[in-house]
Protein backbone atom coordinates (compact mmCIF):
# COMPACT_ATOMS: atom_id res chain seq x y z
CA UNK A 1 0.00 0.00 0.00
CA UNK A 2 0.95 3.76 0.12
CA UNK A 3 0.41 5.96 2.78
CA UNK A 4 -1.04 9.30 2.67
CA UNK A 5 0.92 12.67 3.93
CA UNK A 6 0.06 13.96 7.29
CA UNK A 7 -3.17 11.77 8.00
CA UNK A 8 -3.81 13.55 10.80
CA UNK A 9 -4.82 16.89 8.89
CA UNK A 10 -7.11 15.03 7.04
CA UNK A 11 -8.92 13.09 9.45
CA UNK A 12 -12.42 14.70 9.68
CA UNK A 13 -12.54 15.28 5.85
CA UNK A 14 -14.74 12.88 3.81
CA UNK A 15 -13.09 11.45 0.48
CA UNK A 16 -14.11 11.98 -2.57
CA UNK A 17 -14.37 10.09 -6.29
CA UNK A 18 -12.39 12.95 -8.34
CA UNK A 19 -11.96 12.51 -12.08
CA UNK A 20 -7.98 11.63 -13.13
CA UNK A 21 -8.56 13.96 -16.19
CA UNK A 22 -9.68 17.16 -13.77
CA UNK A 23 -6.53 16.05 -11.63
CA UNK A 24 -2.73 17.33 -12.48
CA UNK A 25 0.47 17.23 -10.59
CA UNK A 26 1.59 20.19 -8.73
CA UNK A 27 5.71 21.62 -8.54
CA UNK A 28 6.78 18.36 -6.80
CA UNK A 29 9.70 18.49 -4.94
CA UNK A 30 10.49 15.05 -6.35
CA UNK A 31 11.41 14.99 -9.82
CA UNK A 32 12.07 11.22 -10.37
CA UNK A 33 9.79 8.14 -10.62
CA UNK A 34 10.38 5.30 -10.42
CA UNK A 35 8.35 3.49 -13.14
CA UNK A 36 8.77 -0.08 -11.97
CA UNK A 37 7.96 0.76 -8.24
CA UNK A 38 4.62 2.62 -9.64
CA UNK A 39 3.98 -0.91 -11.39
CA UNK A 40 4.20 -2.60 -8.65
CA UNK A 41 2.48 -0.06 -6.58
CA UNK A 42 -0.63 -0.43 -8.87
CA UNK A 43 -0.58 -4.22 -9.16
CA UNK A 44 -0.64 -3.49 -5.11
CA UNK A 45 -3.54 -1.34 -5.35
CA UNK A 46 -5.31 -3.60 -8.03
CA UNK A 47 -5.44 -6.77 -5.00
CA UNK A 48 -5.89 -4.63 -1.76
CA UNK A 49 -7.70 -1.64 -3.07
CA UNK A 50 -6.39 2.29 -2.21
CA UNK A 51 -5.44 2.18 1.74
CA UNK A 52 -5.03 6.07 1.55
CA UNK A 53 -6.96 8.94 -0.69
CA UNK A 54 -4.51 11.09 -2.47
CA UNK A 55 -4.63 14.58 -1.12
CA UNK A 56 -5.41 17.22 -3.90
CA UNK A 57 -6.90 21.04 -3.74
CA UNK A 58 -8.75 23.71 -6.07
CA UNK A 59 -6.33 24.64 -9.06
CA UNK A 60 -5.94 26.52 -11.98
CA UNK A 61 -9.50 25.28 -13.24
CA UNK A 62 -8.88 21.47 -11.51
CA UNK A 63 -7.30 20.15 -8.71
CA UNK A 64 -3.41 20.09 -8.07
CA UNK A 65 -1.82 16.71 -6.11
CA UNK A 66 -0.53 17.90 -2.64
CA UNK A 67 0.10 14.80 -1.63
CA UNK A 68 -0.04 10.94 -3.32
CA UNK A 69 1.31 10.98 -7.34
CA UNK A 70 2.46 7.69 -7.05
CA UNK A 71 -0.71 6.64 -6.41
CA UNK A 72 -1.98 8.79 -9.19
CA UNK A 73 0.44 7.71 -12.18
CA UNK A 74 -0.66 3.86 -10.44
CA UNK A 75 -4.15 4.70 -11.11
CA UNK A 76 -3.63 6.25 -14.57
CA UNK A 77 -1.10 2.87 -15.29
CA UNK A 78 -4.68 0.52 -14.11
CA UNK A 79 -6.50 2.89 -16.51
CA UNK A 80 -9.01 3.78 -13.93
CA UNK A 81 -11.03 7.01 -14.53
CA UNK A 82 -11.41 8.04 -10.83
CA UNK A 83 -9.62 8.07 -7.59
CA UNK A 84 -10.71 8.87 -4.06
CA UNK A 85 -9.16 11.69 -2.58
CA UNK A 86 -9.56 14.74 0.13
CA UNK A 87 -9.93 17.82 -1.06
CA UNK A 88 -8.58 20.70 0.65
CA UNK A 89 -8.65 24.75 0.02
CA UNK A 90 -4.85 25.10 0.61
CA UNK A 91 -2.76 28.28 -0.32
CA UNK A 92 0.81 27.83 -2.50
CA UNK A 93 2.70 28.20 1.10
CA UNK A 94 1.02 25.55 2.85
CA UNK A 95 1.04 23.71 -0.35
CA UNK A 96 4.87 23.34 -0.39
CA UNK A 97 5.28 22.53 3.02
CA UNK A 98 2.74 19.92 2.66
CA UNK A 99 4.54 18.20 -0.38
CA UNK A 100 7.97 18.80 1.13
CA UNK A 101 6.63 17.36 5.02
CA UNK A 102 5.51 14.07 2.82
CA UNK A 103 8.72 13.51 0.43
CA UNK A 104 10.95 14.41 3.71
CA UNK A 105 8.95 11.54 5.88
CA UNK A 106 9.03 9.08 2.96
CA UNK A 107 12.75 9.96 1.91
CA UNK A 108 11.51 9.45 -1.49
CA UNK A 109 13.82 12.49 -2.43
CA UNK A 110 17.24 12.10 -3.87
CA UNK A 111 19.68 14.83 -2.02
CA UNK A 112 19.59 17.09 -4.89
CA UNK A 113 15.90 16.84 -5.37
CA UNK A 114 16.09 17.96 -1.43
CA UNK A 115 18.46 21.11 -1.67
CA UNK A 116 16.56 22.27 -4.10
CA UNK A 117 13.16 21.88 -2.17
CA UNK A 118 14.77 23.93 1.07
CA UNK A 119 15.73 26.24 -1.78
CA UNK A 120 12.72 27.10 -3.15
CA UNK A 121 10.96 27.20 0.35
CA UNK A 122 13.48 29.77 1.28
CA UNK A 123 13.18 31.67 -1.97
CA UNK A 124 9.31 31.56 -2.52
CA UNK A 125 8.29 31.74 1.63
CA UNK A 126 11.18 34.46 2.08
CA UNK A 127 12.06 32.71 4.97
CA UNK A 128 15.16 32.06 6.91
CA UNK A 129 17.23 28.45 7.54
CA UNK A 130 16.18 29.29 11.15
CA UNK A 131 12.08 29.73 10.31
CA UNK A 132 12.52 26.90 7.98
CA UNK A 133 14.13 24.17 10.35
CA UNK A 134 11.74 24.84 12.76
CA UNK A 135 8.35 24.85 10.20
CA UNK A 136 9.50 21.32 8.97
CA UNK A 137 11.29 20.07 12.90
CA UNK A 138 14.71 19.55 10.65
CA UNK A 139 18.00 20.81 11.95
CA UNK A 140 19.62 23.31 10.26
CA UNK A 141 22.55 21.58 10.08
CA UNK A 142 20.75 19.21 8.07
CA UNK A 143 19.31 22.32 5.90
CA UNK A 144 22.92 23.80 5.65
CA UNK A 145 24.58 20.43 4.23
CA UNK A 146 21.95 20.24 1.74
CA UNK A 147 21.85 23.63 0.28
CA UNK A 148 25.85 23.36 -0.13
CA UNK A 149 25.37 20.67 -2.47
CA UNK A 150 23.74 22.95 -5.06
CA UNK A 151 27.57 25.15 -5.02
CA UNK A 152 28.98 21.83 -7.04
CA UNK A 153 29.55 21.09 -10.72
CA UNK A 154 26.55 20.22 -12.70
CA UNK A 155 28.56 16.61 -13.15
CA UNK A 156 28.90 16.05 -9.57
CA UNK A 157 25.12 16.90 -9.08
CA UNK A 158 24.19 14.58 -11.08
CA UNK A 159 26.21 11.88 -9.42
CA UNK A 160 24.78 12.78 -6.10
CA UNK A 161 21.26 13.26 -7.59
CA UNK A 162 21.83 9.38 -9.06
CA UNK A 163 23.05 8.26 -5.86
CA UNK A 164 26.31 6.77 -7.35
CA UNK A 165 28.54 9.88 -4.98
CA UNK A 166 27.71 9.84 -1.20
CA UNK A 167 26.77 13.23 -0.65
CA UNK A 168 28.89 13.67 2.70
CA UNK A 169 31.97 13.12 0.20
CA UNK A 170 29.92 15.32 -2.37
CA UNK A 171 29.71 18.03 0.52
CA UNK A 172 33.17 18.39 1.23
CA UNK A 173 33.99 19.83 -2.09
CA UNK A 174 31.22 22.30 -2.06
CA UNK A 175 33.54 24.94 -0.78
CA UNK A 176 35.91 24.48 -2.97
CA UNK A 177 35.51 26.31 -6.78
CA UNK A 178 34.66 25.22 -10.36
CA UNK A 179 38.21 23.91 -11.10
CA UNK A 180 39.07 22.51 -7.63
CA UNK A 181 35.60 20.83 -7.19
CA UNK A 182 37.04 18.96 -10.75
CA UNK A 183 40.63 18.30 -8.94
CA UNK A 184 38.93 16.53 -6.21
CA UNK A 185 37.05 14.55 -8.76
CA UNK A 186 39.78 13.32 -10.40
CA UNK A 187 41.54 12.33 -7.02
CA UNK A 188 38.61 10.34 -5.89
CA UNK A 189 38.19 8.38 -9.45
CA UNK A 190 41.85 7.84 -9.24
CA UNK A 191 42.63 3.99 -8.04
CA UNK A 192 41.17 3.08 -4.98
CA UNK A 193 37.88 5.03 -3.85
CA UNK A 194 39.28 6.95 -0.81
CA UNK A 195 36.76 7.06 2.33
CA UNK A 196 35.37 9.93 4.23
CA UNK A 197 38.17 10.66 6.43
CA UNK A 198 40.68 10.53 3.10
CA UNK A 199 38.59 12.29 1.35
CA UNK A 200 38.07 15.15 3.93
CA UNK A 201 42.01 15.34 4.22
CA UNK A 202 42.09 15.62 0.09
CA UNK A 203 39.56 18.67 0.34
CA UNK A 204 41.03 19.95 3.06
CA UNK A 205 44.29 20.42 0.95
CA UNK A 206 42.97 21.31 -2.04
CA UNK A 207 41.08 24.55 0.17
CA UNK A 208 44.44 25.40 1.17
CA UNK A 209 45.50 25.91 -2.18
CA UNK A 210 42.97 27.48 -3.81
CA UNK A 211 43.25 29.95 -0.79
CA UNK A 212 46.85 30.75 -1.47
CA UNK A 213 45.75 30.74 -5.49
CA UNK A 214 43.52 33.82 -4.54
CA UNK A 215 46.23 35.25 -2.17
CA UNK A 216 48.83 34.59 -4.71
CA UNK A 217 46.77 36.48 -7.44
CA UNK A 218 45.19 39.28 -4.97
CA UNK A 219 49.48 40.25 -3.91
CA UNK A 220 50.53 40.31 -7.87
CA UNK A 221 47.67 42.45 -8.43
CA UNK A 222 48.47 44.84 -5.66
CA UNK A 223 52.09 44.91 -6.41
CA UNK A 224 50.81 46.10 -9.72
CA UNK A 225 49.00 48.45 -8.11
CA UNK A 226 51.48 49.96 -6.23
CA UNK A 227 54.10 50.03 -8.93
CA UNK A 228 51.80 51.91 -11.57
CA UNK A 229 50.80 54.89 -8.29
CA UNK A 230 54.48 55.20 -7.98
CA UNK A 231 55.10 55.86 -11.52
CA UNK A 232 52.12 58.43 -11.81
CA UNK A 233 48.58 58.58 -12.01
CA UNK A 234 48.54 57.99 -15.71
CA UNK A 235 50.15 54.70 -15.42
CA UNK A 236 47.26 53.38 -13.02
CA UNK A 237 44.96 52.97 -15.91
CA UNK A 238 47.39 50.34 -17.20
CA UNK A 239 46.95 48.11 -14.12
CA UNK A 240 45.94 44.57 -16.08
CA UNK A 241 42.27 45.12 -15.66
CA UNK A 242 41.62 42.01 -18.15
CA UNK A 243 42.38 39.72 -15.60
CA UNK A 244 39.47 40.50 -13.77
CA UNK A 245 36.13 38.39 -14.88
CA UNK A 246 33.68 41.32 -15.39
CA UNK A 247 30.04 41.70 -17.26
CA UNK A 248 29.65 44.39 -20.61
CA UNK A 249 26.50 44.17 -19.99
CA UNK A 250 26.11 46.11 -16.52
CA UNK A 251 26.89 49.48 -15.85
CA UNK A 252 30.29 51.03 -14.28
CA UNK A 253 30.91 51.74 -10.58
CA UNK A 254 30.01 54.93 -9.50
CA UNK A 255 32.46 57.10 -6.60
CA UNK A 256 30.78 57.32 -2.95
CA UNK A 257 32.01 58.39 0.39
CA UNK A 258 32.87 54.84 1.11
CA UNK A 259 33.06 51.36 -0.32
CA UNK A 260 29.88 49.99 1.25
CA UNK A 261 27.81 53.20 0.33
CA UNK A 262 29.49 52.38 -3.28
CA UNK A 263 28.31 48.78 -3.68
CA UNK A 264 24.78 49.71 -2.18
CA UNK A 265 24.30 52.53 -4.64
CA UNK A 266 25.05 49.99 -7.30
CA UNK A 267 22.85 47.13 -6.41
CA UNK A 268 20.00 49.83 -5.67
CA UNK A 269 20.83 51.11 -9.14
CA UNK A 270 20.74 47.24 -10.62
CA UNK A 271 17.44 46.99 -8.28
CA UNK A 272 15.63 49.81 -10.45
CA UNK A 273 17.05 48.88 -13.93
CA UNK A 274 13.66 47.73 -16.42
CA UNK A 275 16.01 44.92 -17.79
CA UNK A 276 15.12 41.48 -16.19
CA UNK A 277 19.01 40.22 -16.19
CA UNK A 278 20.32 43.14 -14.26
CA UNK A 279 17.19 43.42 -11.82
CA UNK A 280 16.53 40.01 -11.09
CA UNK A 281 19.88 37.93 -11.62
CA UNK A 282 23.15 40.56 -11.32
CA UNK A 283 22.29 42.64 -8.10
CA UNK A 284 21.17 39.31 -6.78
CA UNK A 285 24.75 38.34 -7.48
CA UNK A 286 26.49 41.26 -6.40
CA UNK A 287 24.34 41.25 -3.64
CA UNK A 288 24.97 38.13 -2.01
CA UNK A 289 29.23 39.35 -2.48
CA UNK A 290 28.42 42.34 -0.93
CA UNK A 291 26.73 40.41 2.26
CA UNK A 292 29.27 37.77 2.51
CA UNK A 293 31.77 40.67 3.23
CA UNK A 294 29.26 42.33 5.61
CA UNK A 295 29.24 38.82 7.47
CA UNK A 296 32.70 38.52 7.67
CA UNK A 297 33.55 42.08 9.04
CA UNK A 298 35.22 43.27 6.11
CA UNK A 299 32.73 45.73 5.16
CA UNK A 300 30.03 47.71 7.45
CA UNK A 301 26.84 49.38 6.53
CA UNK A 302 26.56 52.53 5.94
CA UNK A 303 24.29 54.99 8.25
CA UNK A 304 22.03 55.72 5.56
CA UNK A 305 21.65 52.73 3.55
CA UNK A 306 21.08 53.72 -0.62
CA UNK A 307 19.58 50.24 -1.28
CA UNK A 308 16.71 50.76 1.83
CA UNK A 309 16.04 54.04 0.61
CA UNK A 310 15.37 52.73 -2.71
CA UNK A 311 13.37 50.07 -1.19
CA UNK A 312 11.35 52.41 0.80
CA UNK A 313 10.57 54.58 -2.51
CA UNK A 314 9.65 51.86 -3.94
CA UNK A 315 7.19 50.75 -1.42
CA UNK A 316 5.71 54.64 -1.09
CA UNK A 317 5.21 54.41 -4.75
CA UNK A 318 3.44 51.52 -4.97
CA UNK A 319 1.17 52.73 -1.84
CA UNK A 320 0.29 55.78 -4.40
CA UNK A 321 -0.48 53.93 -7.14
CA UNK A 322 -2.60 51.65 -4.69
């Protein structure tokens, strides 16, 4: 058989026969079926009957699953033309936690499929690791580990997401970048597999060097620096610029009293732009740079804040227009 998700919210509801064709599957945080398991799970059904209704609500002109698509695709593969299910008025919020409480207490998600549920709850419910690990009773630890796993190579995703890398070996690398993630690869397909406690020790090097790579770079660059100021202000423009990664397609720095009160002003600027790729994906970007230095002291806030001032316009304009 095949439970339902959270019984216990759906205990004084009466189920009902719902059409299949009214019925469609909502953003489930699980993205892979197994077919062969939903073969079995309908030959199951076929003997012993349903033990649990599916759990659907009003949507989009029919009914979205909440809970229960395995049993759905099983009653679709038995070619049945109803199903009983409950019925509940449920907003998009609750939906998601819902969906996410059931995959989480069936571990029927792979850990990719689960880092990028907690990612989307945090996006689309604006909330917190905190708010979230204590909505769902999960550790944020547990949140943490997860959401790291999205920082690796699209290849080592997929080996997680396929279950053929552990992901506590697949977490150790998220720290590390693009081209170190790839070094660690090639260490751990190298002869014999090397177990956690190796493989932490290989990571663990390989974060030592890619720290002294940036040190390495961020001192030549400086000593450039300081060569071209002591030959003249005409020879800082000649500072090797090109070996910074940077984006024709956004706007230049402007001055400011300070560096924080610069990088605010730009992200508010990014903030206001009508072009979707510098609103909604470069001051995102910059953004999260600009608090990862506020976290780690190197940067403070300024007093008045440009990108809460913008925010604040933004909020008296829309009351206006209200």
């Amino acid at each position: 058989g095949d439970r339902g998700c959270e019984m216990s919210d759906n205990t004084n509801l009466q189920a009902r026969e719902m059409r299949l064709a009214e019925i469609h599957p909502g953003p489930n945080d699980r993205k892979q079926f197994d077919q062969e398991a939903i073969r079995l799970l309908a030959a199951d059904i076929e003997q012993n009957g349903l033990i649990s209704p599916i759990t659907i609500r009003p949507h989009a002109g029919g009914y979205e699953i909440v809970c229960g698509e395995r049993r759905y695709h099983a009653f679709q593969h038995l070619g049945r033309a109803t199903i009983p299910a409950f019925v509940i008025d449920l907003s998009d919020r609750e939906a998601r936690r819902r969906m996410l409480a059931e995959n989480l207490q069936r571990k029927n998600l792979t850990p990719i499929e689960e880092a990028q549920a907690f990612a989307a709850r945090l996006e689309l419910d604006q909330l917190s690791v905190y708010a979230l690990s204590q909505e769902m009773n999960i550790p944020e630890s547990r949140i943490e580990s997860r959401l790291a796993l999205l920082k690796l190579n699209a290849d080592i995703q997929q080996l997680v997401a396929t279950r053929q890398l552990d992901p506590r070996l697949a977490e150790l690398m998220a720290p590390l970048d693009a081209n170190f993630q790839a070094q660690a690869m090639r260490y751990f397909n190298s002869g014999k597999r090397p177990d956690l406690r190796e493989f932490r020790g290989i990571c663990s090097v390989l974060r030592e060097k890619q720290s002294q790579a940036v040190g390495d770079w961020a001192s030549e660059f400086m000593t450039q620096v300081t060569e071209r100021q002591a030959s003249g202000p005409a020879e800082v423009g000649r500072v090797d610029w090109d070996r910074i990664p940077r984006d024709a397609a956004l706007p230049d720095v402007q001055s400011a009293d300070n560096v924080s009160a610069a990088i605010e002003v730009y992200i508010a600027t990014l903030l206001g732009d009508s072009d979707p790729y510098r609103r909604d994906i470069a001051a995102g970007i910059i953004g999260q740079l600009y608090i990862g230095l506020l976290k780690t002291g190197l940067l403070r806030r300024p007093l008045q804040s440009p990108i809460m001032v913008f925010l604040a316009s933004v909020v008296e304009l829309a009351s206006v227009a209200a």
